[in-house]
PDB file of N, CA and C in Angstrom:
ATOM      1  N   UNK A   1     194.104 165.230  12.898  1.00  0.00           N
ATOM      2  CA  UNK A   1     193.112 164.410  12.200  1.00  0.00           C
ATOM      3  C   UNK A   1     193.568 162.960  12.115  1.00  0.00           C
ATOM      4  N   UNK A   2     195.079 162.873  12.110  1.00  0.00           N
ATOM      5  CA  UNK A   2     195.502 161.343  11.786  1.00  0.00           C
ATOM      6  C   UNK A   2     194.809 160.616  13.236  1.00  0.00           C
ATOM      7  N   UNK A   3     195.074 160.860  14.207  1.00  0.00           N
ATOM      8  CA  UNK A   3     194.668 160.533  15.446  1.00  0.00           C
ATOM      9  C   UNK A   3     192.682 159.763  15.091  1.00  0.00           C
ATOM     10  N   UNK A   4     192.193 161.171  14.860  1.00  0.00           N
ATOM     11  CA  UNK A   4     190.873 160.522  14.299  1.00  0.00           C
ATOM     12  C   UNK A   4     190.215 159.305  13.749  1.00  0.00           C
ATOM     13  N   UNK A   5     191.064 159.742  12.341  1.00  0.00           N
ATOM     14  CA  UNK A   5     191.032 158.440  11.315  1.00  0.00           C
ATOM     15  C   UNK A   5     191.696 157.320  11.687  1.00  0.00           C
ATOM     16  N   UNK A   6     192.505 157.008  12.813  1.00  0.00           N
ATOM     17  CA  UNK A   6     192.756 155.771  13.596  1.00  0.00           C
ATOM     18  C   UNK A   6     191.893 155.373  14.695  1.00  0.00           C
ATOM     19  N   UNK A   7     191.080 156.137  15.022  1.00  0.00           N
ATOM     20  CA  UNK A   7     189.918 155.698  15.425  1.00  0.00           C
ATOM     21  C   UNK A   7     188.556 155.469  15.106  1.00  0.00           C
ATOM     22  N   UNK A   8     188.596 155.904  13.623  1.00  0.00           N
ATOM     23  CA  UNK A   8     187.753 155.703  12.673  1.00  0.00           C
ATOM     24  C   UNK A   8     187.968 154.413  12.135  1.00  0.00           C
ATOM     25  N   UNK A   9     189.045 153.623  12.132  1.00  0.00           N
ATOM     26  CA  UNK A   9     189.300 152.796  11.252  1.00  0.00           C
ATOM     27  C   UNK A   9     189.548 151.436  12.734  1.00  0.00           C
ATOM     28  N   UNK A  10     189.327 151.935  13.823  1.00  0.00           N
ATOM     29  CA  UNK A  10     189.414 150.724  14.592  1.00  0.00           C
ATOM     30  C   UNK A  10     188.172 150.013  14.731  1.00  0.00           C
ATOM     31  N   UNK A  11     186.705 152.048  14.599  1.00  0.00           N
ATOM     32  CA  UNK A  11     185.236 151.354  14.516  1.00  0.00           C
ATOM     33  C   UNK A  11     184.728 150.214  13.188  1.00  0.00           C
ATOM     34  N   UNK A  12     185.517 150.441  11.792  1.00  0.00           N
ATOM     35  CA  UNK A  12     185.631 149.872  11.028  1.00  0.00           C
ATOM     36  C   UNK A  12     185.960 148.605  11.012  1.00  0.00           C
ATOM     37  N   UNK A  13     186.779 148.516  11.820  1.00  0.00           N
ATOM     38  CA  UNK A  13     187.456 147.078  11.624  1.00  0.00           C
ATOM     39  C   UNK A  13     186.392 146.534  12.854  1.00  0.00           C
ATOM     40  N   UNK A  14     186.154 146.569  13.851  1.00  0.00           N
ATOM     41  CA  UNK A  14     184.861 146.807  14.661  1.00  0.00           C
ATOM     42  C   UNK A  14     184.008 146.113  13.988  1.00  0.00           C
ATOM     43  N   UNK A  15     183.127 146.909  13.490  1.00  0.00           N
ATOM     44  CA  UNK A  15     182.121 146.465  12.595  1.00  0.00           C
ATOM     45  C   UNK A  15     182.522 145.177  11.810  1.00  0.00           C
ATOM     46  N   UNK A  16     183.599 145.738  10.601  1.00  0.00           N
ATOM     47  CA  UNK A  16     183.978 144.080   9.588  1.00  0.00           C
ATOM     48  C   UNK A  16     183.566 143.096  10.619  1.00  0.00           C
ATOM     49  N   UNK A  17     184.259 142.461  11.869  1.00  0.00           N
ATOM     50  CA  UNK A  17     184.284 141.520  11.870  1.00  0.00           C
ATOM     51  C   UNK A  17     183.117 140.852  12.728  1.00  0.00           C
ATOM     52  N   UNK A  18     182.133 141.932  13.409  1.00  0.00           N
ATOM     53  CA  UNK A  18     180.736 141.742  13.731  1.00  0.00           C
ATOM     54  C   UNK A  18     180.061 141.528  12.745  1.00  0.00           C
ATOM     55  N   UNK A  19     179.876 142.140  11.426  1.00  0.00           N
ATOM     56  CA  UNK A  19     179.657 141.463  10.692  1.00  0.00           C
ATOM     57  C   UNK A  19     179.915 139.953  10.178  1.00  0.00           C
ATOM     58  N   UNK A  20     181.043 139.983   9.737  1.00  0.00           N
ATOM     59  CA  UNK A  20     181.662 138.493   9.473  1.00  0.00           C
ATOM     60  C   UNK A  20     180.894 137.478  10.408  1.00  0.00           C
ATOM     61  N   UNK A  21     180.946 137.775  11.911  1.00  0.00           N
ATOM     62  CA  UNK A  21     180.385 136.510  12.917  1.00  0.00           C
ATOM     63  C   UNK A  21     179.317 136.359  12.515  1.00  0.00           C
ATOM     64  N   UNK A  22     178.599 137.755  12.299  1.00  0.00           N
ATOM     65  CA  UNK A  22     176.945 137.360  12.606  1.00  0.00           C
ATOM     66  C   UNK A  22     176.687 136.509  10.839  1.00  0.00           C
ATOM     67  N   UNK A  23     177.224 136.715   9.987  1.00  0.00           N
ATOM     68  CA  UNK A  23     177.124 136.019   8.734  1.00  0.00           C
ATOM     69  C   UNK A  23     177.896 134.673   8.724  1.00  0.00           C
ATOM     70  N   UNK A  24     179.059 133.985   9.261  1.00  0.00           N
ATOM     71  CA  UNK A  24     179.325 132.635   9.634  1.00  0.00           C
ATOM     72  C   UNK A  24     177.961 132.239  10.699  1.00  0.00           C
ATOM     73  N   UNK A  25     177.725 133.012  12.001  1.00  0.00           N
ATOM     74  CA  UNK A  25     176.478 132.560  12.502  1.00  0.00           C
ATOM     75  C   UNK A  25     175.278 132.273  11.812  1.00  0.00           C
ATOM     76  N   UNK A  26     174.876 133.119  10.412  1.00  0.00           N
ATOM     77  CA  UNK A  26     173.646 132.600  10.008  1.00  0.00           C
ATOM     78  C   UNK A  26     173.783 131.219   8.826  1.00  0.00           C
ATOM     79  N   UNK A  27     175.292 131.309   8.533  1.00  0.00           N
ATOM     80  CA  UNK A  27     175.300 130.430   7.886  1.00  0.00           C
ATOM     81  C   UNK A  27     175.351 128.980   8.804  1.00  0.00           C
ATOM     82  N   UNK A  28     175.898 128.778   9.377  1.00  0.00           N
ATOM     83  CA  UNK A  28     175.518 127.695  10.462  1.00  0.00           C
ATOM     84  C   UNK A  28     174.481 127.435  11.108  1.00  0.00           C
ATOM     85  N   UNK A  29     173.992 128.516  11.520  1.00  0.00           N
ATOM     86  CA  UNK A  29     172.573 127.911  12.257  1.00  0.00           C
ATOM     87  C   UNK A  29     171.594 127.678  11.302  1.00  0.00           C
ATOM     88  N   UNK A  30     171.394 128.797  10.459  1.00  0.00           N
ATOM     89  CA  UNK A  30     169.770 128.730  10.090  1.00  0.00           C
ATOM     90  C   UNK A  30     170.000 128.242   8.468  1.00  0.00           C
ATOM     91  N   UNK A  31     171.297 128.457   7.532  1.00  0.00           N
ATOM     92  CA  UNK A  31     171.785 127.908   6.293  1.00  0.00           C
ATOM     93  C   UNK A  31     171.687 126.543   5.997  1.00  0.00           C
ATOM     94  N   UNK A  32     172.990 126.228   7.352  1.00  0.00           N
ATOM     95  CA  UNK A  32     173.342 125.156   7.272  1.00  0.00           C
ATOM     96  C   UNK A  32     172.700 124.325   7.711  1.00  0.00           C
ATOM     97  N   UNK A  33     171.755 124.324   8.522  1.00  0.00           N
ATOM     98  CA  UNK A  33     171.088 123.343   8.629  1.00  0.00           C
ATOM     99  C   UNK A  33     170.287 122.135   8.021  1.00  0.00           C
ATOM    100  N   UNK A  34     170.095 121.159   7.966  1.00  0.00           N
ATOM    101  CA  UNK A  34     168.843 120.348   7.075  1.00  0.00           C
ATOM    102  C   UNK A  34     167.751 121.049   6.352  1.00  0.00           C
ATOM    103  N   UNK A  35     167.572 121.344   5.919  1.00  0.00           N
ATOM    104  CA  UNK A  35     165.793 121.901   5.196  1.00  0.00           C
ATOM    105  C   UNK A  35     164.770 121.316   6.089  1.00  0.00           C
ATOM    106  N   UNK A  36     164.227 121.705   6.841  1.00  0.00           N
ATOM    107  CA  UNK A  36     163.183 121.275   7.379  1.00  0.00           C
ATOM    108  C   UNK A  36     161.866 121.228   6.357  1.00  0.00           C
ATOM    109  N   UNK A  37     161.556 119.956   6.650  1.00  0.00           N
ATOM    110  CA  UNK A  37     160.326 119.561   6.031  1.00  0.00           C
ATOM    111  C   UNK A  37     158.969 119.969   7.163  1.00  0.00           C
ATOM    112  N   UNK A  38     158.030 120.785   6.675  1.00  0.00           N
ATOM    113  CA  UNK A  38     157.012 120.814   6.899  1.00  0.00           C
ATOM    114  C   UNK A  38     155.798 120.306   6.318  1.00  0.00           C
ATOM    115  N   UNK A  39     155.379 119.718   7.689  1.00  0.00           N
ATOM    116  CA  UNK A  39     153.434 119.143   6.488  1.00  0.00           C
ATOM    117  C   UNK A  39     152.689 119.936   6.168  1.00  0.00           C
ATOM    118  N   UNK A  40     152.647 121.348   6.567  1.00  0.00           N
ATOM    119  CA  UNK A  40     151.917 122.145   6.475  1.00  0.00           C
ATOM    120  C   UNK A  40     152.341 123.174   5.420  1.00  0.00           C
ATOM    121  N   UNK A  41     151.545 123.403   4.222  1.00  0.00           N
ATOM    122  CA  UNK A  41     152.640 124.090   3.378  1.00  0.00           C
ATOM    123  C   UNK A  41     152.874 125.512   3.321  1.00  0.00           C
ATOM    124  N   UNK A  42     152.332 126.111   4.385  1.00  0.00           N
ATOM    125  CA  UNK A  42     151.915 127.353   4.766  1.00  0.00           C
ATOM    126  C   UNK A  42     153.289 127.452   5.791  1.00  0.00           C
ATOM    127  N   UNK A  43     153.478 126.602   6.213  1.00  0.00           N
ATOM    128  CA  UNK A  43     154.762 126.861   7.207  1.00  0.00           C
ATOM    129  C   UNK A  43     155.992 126.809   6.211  1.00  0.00           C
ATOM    130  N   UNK A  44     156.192 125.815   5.431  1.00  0.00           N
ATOM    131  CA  UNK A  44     157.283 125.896   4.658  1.00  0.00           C
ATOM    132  C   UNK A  44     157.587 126.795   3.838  1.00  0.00           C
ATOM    133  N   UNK A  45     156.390 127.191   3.450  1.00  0.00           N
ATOM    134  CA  UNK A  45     156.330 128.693   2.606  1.00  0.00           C
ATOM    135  C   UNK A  45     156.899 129.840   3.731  1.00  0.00           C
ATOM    136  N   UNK A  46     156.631 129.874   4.516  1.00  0.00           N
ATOM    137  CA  UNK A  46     156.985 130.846   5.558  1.00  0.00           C
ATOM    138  C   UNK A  46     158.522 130.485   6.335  1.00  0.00           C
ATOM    139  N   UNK A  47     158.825 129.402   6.331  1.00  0.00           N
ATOM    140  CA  UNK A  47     160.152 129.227   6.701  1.00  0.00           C
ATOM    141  C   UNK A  47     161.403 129.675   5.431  1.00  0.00           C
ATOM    142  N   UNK A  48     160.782 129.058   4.224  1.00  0.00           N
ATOM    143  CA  UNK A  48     161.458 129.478   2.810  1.00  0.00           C
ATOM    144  C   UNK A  48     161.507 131.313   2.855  1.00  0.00           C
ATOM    145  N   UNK A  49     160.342 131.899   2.854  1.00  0.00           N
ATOM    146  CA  UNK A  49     160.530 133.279   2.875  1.00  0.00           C
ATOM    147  C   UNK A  49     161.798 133.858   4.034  1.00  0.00           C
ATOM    148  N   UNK A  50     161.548 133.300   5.502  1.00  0.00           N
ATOM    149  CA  UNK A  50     162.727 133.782   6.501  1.00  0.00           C
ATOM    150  C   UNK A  50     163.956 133.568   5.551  1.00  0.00           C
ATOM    151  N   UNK A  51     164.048 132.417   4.825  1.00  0.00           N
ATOM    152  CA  UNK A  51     165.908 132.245   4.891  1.00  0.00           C
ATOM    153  C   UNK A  51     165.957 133.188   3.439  1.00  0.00           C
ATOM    154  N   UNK A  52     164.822 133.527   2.457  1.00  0.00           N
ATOM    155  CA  UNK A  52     165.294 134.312   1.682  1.00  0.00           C
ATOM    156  C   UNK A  52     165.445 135.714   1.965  1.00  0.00           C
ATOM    157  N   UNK A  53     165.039 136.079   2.885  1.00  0.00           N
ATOM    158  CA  UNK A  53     165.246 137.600   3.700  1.00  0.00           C
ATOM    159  C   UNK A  53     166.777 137.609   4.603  1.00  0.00           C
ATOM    160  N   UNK A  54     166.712 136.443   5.092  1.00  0.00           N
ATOM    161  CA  UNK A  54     168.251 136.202   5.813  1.00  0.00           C
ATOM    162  C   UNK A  54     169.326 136.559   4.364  1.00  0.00           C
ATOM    163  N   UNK A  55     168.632 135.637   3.235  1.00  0.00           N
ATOM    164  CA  UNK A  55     170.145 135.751   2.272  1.00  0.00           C
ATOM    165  C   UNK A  55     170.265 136.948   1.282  1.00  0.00           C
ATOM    166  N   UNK A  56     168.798 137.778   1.421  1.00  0.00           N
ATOM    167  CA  UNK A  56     168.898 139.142   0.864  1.00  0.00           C
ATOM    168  C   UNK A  56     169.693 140.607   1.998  1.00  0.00           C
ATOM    169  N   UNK A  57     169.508 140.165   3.166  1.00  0.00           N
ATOM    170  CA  UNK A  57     170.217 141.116   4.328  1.00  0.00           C
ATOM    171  C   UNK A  57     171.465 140.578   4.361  1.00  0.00           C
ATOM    172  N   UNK A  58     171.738 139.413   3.885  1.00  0.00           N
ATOM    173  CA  UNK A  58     173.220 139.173   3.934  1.00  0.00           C
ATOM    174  C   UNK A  58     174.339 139.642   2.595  1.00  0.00           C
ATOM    175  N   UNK A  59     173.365 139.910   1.694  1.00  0.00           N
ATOM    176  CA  UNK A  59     173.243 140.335   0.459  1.00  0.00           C
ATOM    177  C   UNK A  59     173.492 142.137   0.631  1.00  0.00           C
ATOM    178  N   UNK A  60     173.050 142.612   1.590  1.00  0.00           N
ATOM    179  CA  UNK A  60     173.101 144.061   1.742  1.00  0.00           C
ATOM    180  C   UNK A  60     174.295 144.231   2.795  1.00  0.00           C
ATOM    181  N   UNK A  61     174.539 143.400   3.103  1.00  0.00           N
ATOM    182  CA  UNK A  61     176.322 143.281   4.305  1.00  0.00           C
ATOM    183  C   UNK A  61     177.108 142.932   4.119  1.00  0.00           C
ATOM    184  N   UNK A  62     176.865 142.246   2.561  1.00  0.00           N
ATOM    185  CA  UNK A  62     178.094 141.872   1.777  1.00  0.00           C
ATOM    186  C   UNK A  62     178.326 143.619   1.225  1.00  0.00           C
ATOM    187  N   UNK A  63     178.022 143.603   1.145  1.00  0.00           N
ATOM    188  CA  UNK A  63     178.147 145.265   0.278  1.00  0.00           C
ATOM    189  C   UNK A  63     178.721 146.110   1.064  1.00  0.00           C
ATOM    190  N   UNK A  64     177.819 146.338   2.552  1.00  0.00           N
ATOM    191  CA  UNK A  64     178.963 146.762   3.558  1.00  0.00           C
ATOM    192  C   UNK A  64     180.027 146.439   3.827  1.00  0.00           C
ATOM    193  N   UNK A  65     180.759 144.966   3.809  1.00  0.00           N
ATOM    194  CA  UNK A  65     181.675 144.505   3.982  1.00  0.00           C
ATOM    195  C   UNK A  65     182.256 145.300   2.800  1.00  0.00           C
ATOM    196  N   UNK A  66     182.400 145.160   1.537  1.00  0.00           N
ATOM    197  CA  UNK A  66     182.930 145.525   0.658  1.00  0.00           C
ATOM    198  C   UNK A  66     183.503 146.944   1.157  1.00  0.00           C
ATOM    199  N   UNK A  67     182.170 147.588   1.045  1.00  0.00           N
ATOM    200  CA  UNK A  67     182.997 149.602   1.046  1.00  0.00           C
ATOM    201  C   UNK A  67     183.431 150.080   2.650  1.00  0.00           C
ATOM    202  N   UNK A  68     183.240 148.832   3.289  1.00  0.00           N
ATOM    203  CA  UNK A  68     184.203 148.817   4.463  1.00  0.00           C
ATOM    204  C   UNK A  68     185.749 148.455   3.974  1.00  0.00           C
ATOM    205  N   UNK A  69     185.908 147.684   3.524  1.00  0.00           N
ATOM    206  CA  UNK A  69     187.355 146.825   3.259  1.00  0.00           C
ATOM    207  C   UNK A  69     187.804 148.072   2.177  1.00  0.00           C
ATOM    208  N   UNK A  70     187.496 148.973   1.699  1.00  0.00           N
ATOM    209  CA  UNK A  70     187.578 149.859   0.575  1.00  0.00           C
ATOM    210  C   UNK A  70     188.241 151.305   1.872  1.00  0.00           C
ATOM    211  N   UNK A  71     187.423 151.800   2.707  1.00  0.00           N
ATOM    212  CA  UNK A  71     187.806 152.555   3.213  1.00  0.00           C
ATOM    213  C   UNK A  71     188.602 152.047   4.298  1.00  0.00           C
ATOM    214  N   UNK A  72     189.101 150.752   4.739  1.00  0.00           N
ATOM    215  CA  UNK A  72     190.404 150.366   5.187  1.00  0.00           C
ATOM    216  C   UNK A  72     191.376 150.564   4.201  1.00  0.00           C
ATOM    217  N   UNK A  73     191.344 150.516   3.244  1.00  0.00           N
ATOM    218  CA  UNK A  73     192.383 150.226   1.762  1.00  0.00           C
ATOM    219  C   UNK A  73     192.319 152.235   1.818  1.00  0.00           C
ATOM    220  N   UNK A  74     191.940 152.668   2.004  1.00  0.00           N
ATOM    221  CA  UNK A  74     192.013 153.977   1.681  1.00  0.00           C
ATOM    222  C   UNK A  74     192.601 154.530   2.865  1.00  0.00           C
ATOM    223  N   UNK A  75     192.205 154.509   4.009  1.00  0.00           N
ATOM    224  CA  UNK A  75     192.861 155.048   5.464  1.00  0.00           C
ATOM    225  C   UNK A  75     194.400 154.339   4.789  1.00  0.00           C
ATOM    226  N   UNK A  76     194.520 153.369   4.563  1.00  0.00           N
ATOM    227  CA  UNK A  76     195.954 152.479   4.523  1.00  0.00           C
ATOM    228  C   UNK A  76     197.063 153.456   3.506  1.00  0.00           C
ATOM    229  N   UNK A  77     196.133 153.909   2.255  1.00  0.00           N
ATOM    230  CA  UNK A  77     196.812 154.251   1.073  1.00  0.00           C
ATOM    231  C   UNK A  77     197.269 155.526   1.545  1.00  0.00           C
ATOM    232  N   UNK A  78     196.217 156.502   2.137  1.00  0.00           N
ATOM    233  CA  UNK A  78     196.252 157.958   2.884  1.00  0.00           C
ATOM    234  C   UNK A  78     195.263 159.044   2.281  1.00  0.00           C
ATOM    235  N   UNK A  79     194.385 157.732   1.478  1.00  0.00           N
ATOM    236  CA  UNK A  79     193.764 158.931   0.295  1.00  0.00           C
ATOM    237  C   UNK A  79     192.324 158.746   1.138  1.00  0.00           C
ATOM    238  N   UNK A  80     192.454 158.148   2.845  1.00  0.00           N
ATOM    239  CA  UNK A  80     190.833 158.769   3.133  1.00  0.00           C
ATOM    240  C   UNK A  80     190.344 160.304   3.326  1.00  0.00           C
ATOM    241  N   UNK A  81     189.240 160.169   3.442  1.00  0.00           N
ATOM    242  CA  UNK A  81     188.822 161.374   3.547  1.00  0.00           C
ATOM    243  C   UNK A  81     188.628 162.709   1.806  1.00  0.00           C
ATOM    244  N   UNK A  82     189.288 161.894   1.076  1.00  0.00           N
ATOM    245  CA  UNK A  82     189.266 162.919  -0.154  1.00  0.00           C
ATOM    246  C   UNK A  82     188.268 162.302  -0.546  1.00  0.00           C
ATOM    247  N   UNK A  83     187.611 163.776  -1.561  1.00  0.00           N
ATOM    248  CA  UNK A  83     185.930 162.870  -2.057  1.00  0.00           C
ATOM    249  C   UNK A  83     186.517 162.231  -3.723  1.00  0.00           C
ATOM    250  N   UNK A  84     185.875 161.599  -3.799  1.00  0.00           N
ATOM    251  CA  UNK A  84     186.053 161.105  -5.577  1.00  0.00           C
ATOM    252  C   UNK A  84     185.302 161.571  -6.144  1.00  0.00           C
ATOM    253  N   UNK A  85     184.852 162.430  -6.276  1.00  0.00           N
ATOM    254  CA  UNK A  85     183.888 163.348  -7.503  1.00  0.00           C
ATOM    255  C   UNK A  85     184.607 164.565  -7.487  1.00  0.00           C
ATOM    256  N   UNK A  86     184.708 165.376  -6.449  1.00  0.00           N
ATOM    257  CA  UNK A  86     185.752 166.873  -6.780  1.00  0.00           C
ATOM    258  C   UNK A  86     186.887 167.224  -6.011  1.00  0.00           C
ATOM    259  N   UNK A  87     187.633 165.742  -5.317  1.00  0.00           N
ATOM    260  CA  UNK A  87     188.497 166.189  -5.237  1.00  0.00           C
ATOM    261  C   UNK A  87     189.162 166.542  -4.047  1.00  0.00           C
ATOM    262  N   UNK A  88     187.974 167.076  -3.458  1.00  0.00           N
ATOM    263  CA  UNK A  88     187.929 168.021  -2.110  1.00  0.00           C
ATOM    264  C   UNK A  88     188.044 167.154  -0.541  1.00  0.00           C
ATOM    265  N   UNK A  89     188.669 168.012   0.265  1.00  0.00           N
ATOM    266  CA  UNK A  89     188.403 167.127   1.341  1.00  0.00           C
ATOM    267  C   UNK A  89     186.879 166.559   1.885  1.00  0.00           C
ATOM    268  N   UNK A  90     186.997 165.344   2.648  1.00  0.00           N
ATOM    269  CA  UNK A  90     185.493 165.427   3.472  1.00  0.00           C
ATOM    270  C   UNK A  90     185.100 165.743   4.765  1.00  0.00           C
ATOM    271  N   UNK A  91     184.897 166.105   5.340  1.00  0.00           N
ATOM    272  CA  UNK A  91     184.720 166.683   6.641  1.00  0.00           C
ATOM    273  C   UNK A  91     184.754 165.785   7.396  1.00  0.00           C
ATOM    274  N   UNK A  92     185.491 166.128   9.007  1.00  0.00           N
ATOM    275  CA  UNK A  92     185.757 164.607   9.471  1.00  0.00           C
ATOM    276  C   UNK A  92     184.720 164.475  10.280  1.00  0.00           C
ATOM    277  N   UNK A  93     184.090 165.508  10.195  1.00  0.00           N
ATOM    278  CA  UNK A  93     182.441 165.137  10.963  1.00  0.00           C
ATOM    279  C   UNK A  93     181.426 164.065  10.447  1.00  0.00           C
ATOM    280  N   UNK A  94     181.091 164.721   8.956  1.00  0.00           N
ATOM    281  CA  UNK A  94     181.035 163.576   8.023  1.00  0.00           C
ATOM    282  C   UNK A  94     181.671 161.659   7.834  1.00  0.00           C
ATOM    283  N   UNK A  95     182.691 161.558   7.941  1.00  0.00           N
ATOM    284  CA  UNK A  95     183.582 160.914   8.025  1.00  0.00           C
ATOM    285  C   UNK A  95     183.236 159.882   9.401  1.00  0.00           C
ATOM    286  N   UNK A  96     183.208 160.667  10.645  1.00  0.00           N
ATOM    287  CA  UNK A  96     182.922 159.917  11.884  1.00  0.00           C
ATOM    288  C   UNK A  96     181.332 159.699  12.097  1.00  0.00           C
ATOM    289  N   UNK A  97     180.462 160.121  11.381  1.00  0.00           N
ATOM    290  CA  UNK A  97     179.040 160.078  10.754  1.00  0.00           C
ATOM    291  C   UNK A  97     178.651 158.621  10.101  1.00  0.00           C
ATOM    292  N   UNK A  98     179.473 158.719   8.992  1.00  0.00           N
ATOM    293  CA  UNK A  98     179.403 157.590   7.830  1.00  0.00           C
ATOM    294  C   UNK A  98     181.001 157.344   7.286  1.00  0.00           C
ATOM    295  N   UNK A  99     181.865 156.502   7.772  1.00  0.00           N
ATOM    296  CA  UNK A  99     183.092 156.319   7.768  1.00  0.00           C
ATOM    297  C   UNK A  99     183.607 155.813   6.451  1.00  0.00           C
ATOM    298  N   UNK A 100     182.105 155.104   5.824  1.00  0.00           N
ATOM    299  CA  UNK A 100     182.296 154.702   4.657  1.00  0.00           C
ATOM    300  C   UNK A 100     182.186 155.336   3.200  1.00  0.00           C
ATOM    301  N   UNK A 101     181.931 156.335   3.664  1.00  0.00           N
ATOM    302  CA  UNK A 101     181.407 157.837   2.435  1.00  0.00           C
ATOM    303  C   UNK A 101     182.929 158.087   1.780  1.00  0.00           C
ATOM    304  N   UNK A 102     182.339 158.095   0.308  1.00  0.00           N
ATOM    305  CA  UNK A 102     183.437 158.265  -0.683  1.00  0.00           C
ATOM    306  C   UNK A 102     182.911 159.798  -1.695  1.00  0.00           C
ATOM    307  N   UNK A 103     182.259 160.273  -1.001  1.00  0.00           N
ATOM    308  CA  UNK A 103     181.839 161.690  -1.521  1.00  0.00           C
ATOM    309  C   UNK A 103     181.694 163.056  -0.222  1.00  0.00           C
ATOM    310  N   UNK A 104     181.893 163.989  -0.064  1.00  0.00           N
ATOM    311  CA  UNK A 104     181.455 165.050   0.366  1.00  0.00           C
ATOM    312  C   UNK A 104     180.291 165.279   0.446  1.00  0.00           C
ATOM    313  N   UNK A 105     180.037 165.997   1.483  1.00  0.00           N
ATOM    314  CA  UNK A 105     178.706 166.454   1.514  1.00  0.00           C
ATOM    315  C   UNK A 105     177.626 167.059   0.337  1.00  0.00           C
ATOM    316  N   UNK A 106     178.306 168.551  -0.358  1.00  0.00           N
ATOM    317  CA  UNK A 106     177.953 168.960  -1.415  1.00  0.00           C
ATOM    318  C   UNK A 106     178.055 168.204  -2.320  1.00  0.00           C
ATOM    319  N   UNK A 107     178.963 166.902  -2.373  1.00  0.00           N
ATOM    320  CA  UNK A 107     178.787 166.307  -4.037  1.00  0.00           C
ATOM    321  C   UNK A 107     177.675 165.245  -3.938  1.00  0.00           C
ATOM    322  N   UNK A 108     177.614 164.829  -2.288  1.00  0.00           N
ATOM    323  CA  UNK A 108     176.583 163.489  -2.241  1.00  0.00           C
ATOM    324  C   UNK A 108     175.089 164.198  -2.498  1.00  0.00           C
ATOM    325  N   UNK A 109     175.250 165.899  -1.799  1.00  0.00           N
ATOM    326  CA  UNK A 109     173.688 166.218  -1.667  1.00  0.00           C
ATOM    327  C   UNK A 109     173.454 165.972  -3.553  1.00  0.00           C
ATOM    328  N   UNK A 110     174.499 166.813  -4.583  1.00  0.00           N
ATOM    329  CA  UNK A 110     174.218 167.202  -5.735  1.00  0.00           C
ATOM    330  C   UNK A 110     173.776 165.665  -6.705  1.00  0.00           C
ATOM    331  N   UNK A 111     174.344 164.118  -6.035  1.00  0.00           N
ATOM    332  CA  UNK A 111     174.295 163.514  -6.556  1.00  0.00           C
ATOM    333  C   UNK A 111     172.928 162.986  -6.330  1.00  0.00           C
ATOM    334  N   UNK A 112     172.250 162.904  -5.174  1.00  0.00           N
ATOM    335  CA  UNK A 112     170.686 162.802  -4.420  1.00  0.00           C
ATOM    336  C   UNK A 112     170.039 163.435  -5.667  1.00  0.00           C
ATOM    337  N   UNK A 113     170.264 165.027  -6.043  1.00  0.00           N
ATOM    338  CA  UNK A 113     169.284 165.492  -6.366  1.00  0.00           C
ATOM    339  C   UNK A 113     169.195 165.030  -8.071  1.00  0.00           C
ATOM    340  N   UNK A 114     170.501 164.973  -8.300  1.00  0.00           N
ATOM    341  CA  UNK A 114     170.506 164.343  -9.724  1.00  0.00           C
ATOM    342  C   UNK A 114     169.226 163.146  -9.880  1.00  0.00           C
ATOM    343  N   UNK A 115     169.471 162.181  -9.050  1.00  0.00           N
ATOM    344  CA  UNK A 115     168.972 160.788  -8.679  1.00  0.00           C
ATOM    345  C   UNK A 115     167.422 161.224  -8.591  1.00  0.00           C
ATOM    346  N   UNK A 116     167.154 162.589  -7.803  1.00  0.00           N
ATOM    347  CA  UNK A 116     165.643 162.731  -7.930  1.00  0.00           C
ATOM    348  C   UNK A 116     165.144 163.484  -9.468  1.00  0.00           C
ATOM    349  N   UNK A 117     166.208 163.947 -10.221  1.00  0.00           N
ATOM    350  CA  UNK A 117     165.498 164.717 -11.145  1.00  0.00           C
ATOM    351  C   UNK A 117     165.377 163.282 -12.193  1.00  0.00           C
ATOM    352  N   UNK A 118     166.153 162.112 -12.185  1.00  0.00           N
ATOM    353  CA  UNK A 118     166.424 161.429 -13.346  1.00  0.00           C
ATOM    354  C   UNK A 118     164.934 160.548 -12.756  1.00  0.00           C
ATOM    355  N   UNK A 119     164.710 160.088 -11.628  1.00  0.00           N
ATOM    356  CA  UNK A 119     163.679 159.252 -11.128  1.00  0.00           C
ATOM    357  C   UNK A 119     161.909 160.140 -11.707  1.00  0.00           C
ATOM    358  N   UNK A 120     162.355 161.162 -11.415  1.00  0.00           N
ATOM    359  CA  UNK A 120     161.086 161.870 -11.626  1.00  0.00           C
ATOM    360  C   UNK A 120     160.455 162.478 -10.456  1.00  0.00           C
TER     361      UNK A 120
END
């Protein structure tokens, strides 16, 4: 399995830093740029909406970044693969699935259903 999780953690690091580019890339091109002034206020309204969707998806990859850098810190420590709710191992099927999963299968399904009984 160690073999695995070193190739689990190379797709990881993989990802981090495709991420990272493509977020220095949006901050340079489309951030950083001047504010474009439009005469038309239908366009500016519509250019304003793009960059607030850019900084809400960057907003959802910051987060990935995060429980990426979390399950590097965990491959590192040796405690990947254990779930944090019971304990138990996680399947490395699971694992090479969603690399970033900090629960087991049975505890993520039990936590879903919690989530649907409390939602309604």
């Amino acid at each position: 399995m160690n073999n695995k999780v070193n190739v689990i953690r190379k797709r990881l690091m993989v990802q981090r830093d495709e991420l990272l580019s493509e977020a220095e890339h949006t901050i340079s091109t489309k951030l950083g740029a001047e504010k474009q002034s439009f005469p038309d206020p239908t366009d500016q309204a519509a250019a304003e909406l793009d960059n607030n969707f850019l900084l809400r998806l960057r907003g959802r990859e910051q987060k990935l970044l995060k429980k990426i850098d979390e399950a590097i810190a965990r491959i590192d420590e040796g405690t990947y693969g254990v779930c944090e709710s019971c304990g138990g191992q996680i399947s490395l099927k699971r694992l090479e699935a969603r690399p970033v999963t900090t629960l087991c299968i049975e505890c993520k399904t039990e936590q879903e259903e919690s989530e649907k009984r409390q939602t309604g």
